[in-house]
C-alpha atoms as a PDB file:
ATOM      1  CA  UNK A   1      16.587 -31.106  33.704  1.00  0.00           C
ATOM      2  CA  UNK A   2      14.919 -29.379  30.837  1.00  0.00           C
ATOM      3  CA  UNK A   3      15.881 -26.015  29.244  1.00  0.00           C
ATOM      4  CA  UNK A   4      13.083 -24.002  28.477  1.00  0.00           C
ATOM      5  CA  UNK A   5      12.850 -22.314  24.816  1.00  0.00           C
ATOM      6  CA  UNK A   6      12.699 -18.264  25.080  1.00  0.00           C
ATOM      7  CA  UNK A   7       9.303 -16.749  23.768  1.00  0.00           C
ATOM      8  CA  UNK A   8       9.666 -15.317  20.566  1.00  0.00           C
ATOM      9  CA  UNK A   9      10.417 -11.244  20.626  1.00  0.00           C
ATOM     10  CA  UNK A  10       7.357  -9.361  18.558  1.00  0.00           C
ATOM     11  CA  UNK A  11       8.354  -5.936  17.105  1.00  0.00           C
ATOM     12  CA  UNK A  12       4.888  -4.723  18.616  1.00  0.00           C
ATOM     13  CA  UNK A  13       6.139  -5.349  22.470  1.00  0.00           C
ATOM     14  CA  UNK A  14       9.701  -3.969  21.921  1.00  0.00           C
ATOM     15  CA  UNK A  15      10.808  -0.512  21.768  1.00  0.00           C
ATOM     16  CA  UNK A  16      14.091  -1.052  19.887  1.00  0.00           C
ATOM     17  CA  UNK A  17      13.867   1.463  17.458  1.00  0.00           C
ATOM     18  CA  UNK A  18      16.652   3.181  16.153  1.00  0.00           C
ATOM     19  CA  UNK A  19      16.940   6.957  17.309  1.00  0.00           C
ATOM     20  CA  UNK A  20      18.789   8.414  14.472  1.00  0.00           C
ATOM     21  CA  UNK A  21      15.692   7.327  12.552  1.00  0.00           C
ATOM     22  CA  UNK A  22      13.142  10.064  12.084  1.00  0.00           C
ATOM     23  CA  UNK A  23      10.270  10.635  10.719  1.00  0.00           C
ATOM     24  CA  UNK A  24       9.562  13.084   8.197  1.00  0.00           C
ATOM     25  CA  UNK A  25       8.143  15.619  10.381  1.00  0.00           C
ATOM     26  CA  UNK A  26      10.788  15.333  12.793  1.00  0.00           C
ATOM     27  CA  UNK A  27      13.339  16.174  10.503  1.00  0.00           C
ATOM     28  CA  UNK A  28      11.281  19.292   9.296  1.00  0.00           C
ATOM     29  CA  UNK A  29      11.444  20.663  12.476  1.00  0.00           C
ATOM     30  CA  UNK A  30      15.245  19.749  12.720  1.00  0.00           C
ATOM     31  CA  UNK A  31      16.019  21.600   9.609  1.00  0.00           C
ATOM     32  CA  UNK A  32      14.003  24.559  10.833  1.00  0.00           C
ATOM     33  CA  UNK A  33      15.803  24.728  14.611  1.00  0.00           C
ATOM     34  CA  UNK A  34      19.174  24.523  12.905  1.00  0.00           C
ATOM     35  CA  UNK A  35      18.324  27.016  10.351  1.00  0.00           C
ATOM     36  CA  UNK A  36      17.225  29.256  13.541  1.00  0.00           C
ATOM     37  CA  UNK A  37      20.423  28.182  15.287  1.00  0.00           C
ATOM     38  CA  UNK A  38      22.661  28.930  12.292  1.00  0.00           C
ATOM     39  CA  UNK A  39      20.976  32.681  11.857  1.00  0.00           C
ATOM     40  CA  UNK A  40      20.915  33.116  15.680  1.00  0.00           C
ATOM     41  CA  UNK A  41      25.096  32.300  15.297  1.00  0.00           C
ATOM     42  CA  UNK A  42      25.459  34.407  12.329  1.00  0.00           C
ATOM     43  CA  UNK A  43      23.492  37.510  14.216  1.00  0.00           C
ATOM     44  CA  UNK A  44      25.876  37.049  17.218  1.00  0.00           C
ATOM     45  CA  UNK A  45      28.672  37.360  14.284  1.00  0.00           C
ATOM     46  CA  UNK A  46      27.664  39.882  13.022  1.00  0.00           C
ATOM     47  CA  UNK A  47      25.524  38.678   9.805  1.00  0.00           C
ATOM     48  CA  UNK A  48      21.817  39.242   8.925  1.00  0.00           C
ATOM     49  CA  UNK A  49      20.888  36.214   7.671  1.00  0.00           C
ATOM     50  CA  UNK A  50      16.881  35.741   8.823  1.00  0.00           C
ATOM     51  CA  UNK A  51      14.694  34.614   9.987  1.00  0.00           C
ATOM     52  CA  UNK A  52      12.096  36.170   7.648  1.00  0.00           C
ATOM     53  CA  UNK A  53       8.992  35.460   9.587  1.00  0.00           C
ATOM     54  CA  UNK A  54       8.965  35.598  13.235  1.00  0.00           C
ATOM     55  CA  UNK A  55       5.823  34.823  15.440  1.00  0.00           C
ATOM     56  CA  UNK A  56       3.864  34.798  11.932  1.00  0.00           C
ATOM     57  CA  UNK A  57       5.031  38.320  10.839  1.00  0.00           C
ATOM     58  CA  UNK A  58       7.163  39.077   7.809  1.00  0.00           C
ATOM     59  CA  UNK A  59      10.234  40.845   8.866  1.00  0.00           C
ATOM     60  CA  UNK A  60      11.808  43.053   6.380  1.00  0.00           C
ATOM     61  CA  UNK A  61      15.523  44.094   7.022  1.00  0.00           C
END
């Protein structure tokens, strides 16, 4: 009986990639939502801490 040899694995037909790696637009908007989260925490605190623009418009407090 003869074992057969597996195909080779090409990078291009797998999806193995690493989540925690992102790309440099993913972790823009990652720093942005936790900056919104952090303010959003702080507000609920009790601290005015931003945003500065929301929807586009400068908000001055």
């Amino acid at each position: 009986m003869r074992v057969r040899q597996p195909d080779m694995l090409r990078g291009e037909d797998s999806y193995l990639i690493r989540p925690y790696v992102l790309t440099p637009e993913e972790r823009r908007e990652r720093r942005t939502q936790r900056g919104r989260r952090r303010a959003l925490w702080l507000a609920v605190h009790g601290y005015d801490a931003g945003p500065r623009w929301i929807h586009g418009v400068e908000v001055v407090g």
